[in-house]
Protein backbone atom coordinates (compact mmCIF):
# COMPACT_ATOMS: atom_id res chain seq x y z
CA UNK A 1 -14.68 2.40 137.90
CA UNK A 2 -15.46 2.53 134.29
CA UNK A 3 -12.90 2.41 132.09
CA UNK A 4 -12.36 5.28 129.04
CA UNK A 5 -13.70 3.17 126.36
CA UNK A 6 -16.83 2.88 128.08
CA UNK A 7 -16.77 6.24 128.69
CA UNK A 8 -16.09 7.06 125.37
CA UNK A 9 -18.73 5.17 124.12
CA UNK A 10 -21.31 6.25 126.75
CA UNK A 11 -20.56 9.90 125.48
CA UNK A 12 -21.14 9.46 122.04
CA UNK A 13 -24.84 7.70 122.72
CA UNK A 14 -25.85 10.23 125.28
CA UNK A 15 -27.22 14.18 124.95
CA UNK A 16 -25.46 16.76 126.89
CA UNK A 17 -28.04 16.71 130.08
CA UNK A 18 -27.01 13.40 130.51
CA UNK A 19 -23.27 14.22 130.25
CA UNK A 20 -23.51 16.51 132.59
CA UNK A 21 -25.35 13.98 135.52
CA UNK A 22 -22.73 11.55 134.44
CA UNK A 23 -19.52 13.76 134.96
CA UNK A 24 -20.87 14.91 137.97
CA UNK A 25 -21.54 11.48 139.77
CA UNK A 26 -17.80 10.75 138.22
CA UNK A 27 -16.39 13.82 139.97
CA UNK A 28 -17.69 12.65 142.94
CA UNK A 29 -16.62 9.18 142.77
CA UNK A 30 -12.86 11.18 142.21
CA UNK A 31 -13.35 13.66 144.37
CA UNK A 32 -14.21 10.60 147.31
CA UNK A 33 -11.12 8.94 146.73
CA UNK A 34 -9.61 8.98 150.71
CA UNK A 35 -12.82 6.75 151.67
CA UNK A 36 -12.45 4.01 148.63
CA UNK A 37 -10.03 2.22 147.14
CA UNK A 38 -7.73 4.22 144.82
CA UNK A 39 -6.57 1.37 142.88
CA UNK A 40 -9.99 0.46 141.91
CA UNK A 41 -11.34 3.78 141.18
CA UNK A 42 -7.96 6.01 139.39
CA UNK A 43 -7.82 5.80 135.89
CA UNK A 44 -4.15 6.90 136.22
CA UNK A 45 -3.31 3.23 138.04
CA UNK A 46 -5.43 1.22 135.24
CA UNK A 47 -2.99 2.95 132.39
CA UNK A 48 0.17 2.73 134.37
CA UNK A 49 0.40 -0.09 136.92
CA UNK A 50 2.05 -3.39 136.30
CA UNK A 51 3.35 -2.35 132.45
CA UNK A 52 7.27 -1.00 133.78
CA UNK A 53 8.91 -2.30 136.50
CA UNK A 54 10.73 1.82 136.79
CA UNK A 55 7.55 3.54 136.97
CA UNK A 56 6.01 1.28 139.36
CA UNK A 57 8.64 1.25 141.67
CA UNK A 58 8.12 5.05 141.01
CA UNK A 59 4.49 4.69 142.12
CA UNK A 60 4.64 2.37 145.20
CA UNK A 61 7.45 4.73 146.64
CA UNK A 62 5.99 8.26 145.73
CA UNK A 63 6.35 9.71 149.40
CA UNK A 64 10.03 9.25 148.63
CA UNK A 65 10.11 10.25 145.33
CA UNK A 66 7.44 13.43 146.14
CA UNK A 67 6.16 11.56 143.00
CA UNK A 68 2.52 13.76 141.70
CA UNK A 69 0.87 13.09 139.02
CA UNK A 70 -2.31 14.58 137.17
CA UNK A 71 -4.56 13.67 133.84
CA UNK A 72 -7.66 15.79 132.20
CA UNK A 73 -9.30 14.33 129.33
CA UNK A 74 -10.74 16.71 126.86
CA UNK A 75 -14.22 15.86 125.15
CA UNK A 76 -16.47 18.23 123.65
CA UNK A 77 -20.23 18.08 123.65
CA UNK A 78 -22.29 20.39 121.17
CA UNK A 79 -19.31 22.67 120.81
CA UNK A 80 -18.36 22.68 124.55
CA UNK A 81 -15.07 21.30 125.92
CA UNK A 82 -16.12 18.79 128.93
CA UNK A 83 -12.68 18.20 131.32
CA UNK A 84 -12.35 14.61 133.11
CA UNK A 85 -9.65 15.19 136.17
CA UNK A 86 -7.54 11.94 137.38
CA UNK A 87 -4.17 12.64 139.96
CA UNK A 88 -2.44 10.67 142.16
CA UNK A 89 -1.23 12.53 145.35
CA UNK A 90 -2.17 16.30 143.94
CA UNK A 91 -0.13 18.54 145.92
CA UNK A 92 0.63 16.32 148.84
CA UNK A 93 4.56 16.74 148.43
CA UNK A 94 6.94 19.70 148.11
CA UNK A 95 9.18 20.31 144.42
CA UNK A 96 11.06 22.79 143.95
CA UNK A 97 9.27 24.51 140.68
CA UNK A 98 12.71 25.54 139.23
CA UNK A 99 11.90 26.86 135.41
CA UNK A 100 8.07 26.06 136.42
CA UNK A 101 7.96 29.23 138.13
CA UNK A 102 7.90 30.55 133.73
CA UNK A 103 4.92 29.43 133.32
CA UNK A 104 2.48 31.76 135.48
CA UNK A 105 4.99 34.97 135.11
CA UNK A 106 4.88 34.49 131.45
CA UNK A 107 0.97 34.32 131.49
CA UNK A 108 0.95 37.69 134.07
CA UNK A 109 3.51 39.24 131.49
CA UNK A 110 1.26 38.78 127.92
CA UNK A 111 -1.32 40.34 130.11
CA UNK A 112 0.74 43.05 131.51
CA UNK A 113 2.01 43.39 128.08
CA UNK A 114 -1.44 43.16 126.43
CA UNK A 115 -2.32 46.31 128.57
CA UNK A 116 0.60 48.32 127.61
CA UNK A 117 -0.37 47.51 123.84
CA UNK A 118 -4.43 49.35 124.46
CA UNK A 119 -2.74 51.99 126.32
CA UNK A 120 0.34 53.18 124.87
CA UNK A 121 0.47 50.79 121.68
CA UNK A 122 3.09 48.92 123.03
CA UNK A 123 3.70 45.53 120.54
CA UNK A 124 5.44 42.40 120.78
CA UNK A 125 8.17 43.89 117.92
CA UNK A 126 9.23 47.02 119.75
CA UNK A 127 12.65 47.39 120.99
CA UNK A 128 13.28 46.79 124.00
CA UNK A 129 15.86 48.97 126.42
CA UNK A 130 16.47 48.63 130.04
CA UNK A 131 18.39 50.80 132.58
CA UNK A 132 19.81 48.36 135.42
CA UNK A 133 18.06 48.87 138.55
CA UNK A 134 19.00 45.88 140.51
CA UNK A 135 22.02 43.25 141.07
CA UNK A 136 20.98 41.56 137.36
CA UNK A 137 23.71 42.99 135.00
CA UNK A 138 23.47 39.35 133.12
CA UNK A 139 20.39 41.50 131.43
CA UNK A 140 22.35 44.32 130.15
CA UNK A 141 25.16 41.74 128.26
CA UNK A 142 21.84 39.62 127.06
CA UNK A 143 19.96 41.85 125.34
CA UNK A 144 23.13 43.36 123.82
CA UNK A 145 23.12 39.66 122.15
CA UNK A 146 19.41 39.42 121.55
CA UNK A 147 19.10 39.65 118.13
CA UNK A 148 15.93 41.12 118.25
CA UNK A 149 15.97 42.79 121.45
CA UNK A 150 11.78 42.44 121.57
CA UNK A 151 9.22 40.88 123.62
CA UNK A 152 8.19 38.49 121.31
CA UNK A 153 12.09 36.92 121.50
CA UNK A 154 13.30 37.34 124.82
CA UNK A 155 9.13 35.25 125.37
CA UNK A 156 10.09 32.38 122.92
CA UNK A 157 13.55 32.16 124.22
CA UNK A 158 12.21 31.92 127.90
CA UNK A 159 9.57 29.10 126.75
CA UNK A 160 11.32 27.04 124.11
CA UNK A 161 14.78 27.08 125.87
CA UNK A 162 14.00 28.02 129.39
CA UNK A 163 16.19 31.09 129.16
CA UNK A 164 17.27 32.15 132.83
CA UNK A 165 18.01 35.78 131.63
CA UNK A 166 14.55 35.68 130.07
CA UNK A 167 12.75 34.82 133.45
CA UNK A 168 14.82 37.59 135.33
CA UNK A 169 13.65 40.10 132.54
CA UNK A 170 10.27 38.77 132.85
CA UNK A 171 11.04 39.21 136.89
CA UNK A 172 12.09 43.11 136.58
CA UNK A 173 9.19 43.46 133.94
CA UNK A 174 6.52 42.65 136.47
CA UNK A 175 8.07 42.92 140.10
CA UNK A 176 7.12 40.59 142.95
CA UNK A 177 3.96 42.57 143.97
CA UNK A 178 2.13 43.13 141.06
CA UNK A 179 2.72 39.40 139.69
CA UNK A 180 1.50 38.22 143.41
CA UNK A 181 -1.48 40.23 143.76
CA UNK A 182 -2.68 39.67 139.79
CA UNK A 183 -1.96 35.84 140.44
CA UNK A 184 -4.34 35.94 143.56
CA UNK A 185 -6.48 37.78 142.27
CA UNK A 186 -7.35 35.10 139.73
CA UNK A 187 -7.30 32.52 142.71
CA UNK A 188 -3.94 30.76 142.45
CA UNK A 189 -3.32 30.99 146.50
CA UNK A 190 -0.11 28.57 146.28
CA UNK A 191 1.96 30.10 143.38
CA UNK A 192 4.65 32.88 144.56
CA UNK A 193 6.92 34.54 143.15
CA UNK A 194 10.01 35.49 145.72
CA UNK A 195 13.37 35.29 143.53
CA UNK A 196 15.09 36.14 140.64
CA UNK A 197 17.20 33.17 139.42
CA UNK A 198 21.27 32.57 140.24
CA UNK A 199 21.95 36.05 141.41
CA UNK A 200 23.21 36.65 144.90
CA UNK A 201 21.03 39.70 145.31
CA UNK A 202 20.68 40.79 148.89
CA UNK A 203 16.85 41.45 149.94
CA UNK A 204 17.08 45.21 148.72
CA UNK A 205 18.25 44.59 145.76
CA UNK A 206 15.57 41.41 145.07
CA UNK A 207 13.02 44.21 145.97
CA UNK A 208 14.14 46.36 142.91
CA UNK A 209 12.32 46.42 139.09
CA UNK A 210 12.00 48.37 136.68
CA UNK A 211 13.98 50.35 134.19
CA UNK A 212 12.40 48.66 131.21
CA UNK A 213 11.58 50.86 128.40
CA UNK A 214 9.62 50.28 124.68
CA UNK A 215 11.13 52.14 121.39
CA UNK A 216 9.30 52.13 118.17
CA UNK A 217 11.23 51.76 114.61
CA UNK A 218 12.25 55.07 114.42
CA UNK A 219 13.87 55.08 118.18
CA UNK A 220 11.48 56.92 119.92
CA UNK A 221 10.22 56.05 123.75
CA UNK A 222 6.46 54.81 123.40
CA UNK A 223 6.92 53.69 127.56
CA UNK A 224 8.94 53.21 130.25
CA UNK A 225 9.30 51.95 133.68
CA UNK A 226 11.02 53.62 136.27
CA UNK A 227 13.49 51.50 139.02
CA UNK A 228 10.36 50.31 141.07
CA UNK A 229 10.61 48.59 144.63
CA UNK A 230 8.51 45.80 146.23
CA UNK A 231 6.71 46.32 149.33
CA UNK A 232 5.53 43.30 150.49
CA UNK A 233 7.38 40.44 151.28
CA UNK A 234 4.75 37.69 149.95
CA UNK A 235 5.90 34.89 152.57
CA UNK A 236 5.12 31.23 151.86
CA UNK A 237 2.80 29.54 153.86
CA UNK A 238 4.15 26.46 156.44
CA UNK A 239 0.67 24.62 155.53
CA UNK A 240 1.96 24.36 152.41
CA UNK A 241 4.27 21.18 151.92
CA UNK A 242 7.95 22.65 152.07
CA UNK A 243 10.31 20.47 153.01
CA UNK A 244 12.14 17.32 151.06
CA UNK A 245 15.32 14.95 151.54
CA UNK A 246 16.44 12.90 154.14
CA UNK A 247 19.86 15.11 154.75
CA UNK A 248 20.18 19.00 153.81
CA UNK A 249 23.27 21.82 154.37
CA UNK A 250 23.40 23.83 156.72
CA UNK A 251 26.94 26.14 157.51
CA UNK A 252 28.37 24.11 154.94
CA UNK A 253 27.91 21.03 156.94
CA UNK A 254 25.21 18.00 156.20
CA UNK A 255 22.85 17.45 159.02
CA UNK A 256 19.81 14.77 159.05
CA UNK A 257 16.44 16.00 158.72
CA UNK A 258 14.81 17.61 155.34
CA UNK A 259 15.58 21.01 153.78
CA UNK A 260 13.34 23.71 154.39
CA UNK A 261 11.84 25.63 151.16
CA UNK A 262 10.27 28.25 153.03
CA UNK A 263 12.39 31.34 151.20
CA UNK A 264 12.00 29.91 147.54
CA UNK A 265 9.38 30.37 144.90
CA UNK A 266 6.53 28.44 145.36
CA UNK A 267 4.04 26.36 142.46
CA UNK A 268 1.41 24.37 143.19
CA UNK A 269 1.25 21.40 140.52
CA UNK A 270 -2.76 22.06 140.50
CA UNK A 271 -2.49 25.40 140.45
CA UNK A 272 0.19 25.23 137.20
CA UNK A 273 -1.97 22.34 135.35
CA UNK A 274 -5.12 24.52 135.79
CA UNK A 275 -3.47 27.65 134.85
CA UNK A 276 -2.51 26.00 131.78
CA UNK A 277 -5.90 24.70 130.86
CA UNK A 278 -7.16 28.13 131.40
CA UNK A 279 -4.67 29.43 128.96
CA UNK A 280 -5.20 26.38 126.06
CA UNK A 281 -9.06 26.15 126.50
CA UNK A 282 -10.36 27.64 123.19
CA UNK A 283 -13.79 29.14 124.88
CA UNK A 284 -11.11 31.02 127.96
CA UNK A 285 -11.50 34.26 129.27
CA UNK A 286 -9.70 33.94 132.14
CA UNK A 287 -6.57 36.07 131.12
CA UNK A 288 -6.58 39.29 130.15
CA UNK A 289 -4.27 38.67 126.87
CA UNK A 290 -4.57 40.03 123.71
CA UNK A 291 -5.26 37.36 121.31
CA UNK A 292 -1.88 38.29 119.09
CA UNK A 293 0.16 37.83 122.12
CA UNK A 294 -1.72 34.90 123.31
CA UNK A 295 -0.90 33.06 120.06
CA UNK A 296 2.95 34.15 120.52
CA UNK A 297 3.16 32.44 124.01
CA UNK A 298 1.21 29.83 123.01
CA UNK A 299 2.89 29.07 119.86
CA UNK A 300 6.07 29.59 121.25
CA UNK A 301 5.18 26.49 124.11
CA UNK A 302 4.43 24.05 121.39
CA UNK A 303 7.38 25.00 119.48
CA UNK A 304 10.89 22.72 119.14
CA UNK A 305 14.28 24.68 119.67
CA UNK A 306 14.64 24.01 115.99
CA UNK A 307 12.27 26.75 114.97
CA UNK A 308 13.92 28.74 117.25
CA UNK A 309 16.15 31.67 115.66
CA UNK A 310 18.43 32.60 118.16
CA UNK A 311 22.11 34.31 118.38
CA UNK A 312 21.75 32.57 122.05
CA UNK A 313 21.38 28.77 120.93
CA UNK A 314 22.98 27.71 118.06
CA UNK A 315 23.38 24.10 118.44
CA UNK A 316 21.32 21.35 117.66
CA UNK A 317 18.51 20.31 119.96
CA UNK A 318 16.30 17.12 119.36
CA UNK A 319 12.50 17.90 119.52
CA UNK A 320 12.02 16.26 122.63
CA UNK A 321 14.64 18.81 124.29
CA UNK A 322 12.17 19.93 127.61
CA UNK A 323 9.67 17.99 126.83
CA UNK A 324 10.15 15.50 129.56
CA UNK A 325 7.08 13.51 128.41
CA UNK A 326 7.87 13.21 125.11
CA UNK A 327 9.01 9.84 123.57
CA UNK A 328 11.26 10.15 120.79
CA UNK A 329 10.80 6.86 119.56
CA UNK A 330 6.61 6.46 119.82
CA UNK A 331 5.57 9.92 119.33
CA UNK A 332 6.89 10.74 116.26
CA UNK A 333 6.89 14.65 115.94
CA UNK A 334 8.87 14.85 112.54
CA UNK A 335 5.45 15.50 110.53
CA UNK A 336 4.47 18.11 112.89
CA UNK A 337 1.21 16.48 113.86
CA UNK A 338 2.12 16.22 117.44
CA UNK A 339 2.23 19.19 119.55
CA UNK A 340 2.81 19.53 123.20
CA UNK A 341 2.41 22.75 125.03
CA UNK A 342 4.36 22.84 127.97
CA UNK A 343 6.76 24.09 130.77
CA UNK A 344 9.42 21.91 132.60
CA UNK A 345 11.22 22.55 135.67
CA UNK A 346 14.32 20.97 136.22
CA UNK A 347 16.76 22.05 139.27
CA UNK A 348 17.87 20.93 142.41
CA UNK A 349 17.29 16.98 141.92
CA UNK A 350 13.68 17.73 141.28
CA UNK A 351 11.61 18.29 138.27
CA UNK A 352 8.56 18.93 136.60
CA UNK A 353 6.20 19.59 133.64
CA UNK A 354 3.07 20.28 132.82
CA UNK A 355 2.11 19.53 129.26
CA UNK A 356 -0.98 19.78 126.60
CA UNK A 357 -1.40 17.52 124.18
CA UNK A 358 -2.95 18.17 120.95
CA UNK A 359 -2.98 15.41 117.81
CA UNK A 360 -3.99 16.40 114.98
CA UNK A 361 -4.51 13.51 113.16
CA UNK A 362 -7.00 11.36 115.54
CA UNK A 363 -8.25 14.90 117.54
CA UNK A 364 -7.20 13.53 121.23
CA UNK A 365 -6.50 16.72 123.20
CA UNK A 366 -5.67 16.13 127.26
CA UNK A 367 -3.44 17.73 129.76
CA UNK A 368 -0.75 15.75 131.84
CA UNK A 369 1.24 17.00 134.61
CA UNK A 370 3.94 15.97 137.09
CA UNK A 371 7.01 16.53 139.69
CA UNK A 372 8.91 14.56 141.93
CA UNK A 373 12.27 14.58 143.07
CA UNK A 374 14.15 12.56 141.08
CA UNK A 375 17.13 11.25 143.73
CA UNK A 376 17.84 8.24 144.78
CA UNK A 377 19.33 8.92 147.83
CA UNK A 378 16.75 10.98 148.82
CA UNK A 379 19.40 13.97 149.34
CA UNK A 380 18.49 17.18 146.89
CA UNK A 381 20.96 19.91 146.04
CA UNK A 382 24.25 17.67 146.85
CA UNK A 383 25.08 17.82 143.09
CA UNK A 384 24.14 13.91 142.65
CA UNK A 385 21.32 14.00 140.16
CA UNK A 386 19.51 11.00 138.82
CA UNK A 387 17.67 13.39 136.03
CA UNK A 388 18.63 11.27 133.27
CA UNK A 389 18.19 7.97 135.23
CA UNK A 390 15.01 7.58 136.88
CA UNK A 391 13.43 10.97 136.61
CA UNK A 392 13.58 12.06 132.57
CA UNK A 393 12.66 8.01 131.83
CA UNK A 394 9.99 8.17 134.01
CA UNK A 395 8.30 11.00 132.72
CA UNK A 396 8.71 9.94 128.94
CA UNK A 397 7.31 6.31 129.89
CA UNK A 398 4.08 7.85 131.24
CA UNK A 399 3.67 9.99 128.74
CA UNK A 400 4.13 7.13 125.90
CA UNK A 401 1.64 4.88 128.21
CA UNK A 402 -1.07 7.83 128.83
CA UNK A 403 -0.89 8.72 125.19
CA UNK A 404 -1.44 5.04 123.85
CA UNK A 405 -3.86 4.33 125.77
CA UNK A 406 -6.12 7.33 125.32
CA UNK A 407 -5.11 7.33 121.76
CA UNK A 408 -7.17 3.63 121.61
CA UNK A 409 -9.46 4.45 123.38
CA UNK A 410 -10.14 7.36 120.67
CA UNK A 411 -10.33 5.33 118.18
CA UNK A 412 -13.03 2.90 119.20
């Protein structure tokens, strides 16, 4: 396999013809992985392997960790961004997405939003008013609080501190079916949406949205949303992986045997990490989001909590507050020329994040995604979590490794 720096350096000397031939015989040597050796031929084993006794006990026990892992390098060539792909065991295990489930209904909500804005001038800084339609009256006492009641807040709340409230507003904003056909429709097959979060809704009321309406300055109704109901019931597929743990619940008593995932939302770690290159990619046309509203969600995924203003979170956050591969001590974000654009999931014993990073200073750009279940025991949802023990340290230890490395290998 040839390493970065010679691929570095084999960019620089070649034209864009050649590029091409050469990332496409590259793909293929990646893409041929199940018939060679993978320790040989993944870049993600060169960077990682044999430097921390944690992650590699992480890596040589990833079936029971549900460990995943995926790397694109950005280059550009005459003015066009060229992707390299890496992953280790791309969407062979189930996680539970958690707060990952944000990141695709906050990119189907700028669009839905971005819509509203050429028809009825709808903007991020209207106020926002909603008439309760389902079990959620957590929304009514939040935006009461939400100082300002807009989309442009309740979207930077929901990205920067993973607001709960936020996603369920985001939830009765679009409504399973239209987030689940628009999401297909751009060819994400293994993202659902099913469930509003920590409400015990019954099935009717999870089927209800709506009730959302957009004043201007002066008071006056520019649009509004009637209560709404789902139709379809947007099932998750079995050939989808679905199950985790060694033990699970059921009738409040533990049985052996994994839990089944079947009736929660679903996210594909490809699917998210793709969805997110889409979104950063500077040439993108993908989404249909106006480009003020793309800059609020994007901005508002690269921000800290402390350029949050918020009546909701008033205490003090360090910068690497859900940014699970951020290293406090190696990245040094304190003079801003660090910027990771992300969205973590973290519930349930597993987690998740999928992350762009952008340096200003030396100009390296890649993406780097992962999940796994982060238990010990191999038991999720028994309210043992080893977040903060094996999981969290993991993460930031690959994401200090992957960023040193490529961070040399830019500067050769």
């Amino acid at each position: 396999m040839i390493l970065l720096l010679q691929y570095k350096a084999l960019l620089q000397g070649m034209k864009h013809f050649y590029f091409i031939v050469f990332f496409c015989l590259i793909t293929f040597v990646i893409n041929a992985q199940d018939s060679v050796n993978t320790e040989e031929q993944n870049l993600l084993n060169l960077i990682l392997r044999g430097k921390d006794s944690t992650v590699d006990h992480v890596l040589k026990n990833a079936a029971k960790y549900h460990f995943q892992l995926i790397l694109s390098i950005i280059d550009t060539i005459d003015g066009e961004e060229n992707i390299l792909s890496f992953d280790l065991n791309r969407d062979k295990y189930f996680f539970s997405p958690a707060s990952l489930i944000k990141l695709p209904v906050a990119i189907v909500a700028a669009e839905k939003l971005s819509e509203l804005k050429r028809q009825y001038n709808v903007g991020l800084d209207d106020s926002i008013q909603v008439e309760l339609c389902s079990c959620d009256k957590n929304i009514l006492s939040y935006l009461k609080r939400t100082s300002p009641p807009t989309f442009r807040q309740i979207l930077r709340e929901t990205m920067i501190m993973s607001s709960n409230t936020g996603y369920n507003f985001f939830f009765n904003f679009l409504g399973k079916d239209d987030f689940n056909a628009r999401i297909r429709s751009l060819g994400y097959d293994r993202i659902n949406l099913r469930n509003r979060f920590y409400l015990p809704c019954n099935d009717e009321e999870q089927s209800l949205y709506g009730g959302i309406s957009f004043l201007d300055s002066n008071g006056r109704r520019k649009y509004k949303m009637n209560c709404i109901r789902s139709n379809g019931t947007w099932p998750n597929s079995r050939e989808w992986p679905h199950e985790a743990g060694i033990q699970h619940k059921e009738n409040g008593k533990w049985v052996l045997g994994p839990k089944d995932y079947i009736n929660s939302n679903y996210v594909s770690l490809w699917e998210a990490h793709h969805m997110l290159v889409s979104l950063m990619r500077s040439d993108s046309s993908v989404f249909r989001i106006d480009d003020e509203i793309k800059k609020v969600l994007t901005d508002a995924m690269g921000s800290f909590p402390r350029e949050l203003k918020s009546k909701h979170y008033t205490g003090s956050y360090p910068d690497h507050y859900y940014k699970f591969f951020l290293d406090p001590v190696s990245m040094h974000t304190s003079d801003g020329s660090l910027r990771i654009y992300n969205k973590v999931g973290i519930a349930g014993g597993f987690i998740s994040d999928v992350s762009f990073f952008q340096d200003k200073r030396s100009g390296l750009r890649f993406y780097l995604s992962a999940a796994m279940m982060a238990k010990k025991d191999g038991i999720p949802d028994n309210g043992k979590y080893d977040y903060y023990s094996i999981g969290v340290p993991v993460f930031r230890k690959i994401g200090a490794m992957v960023y040193a490395y490529l961070s040399k290998s830019i500067s050769q």
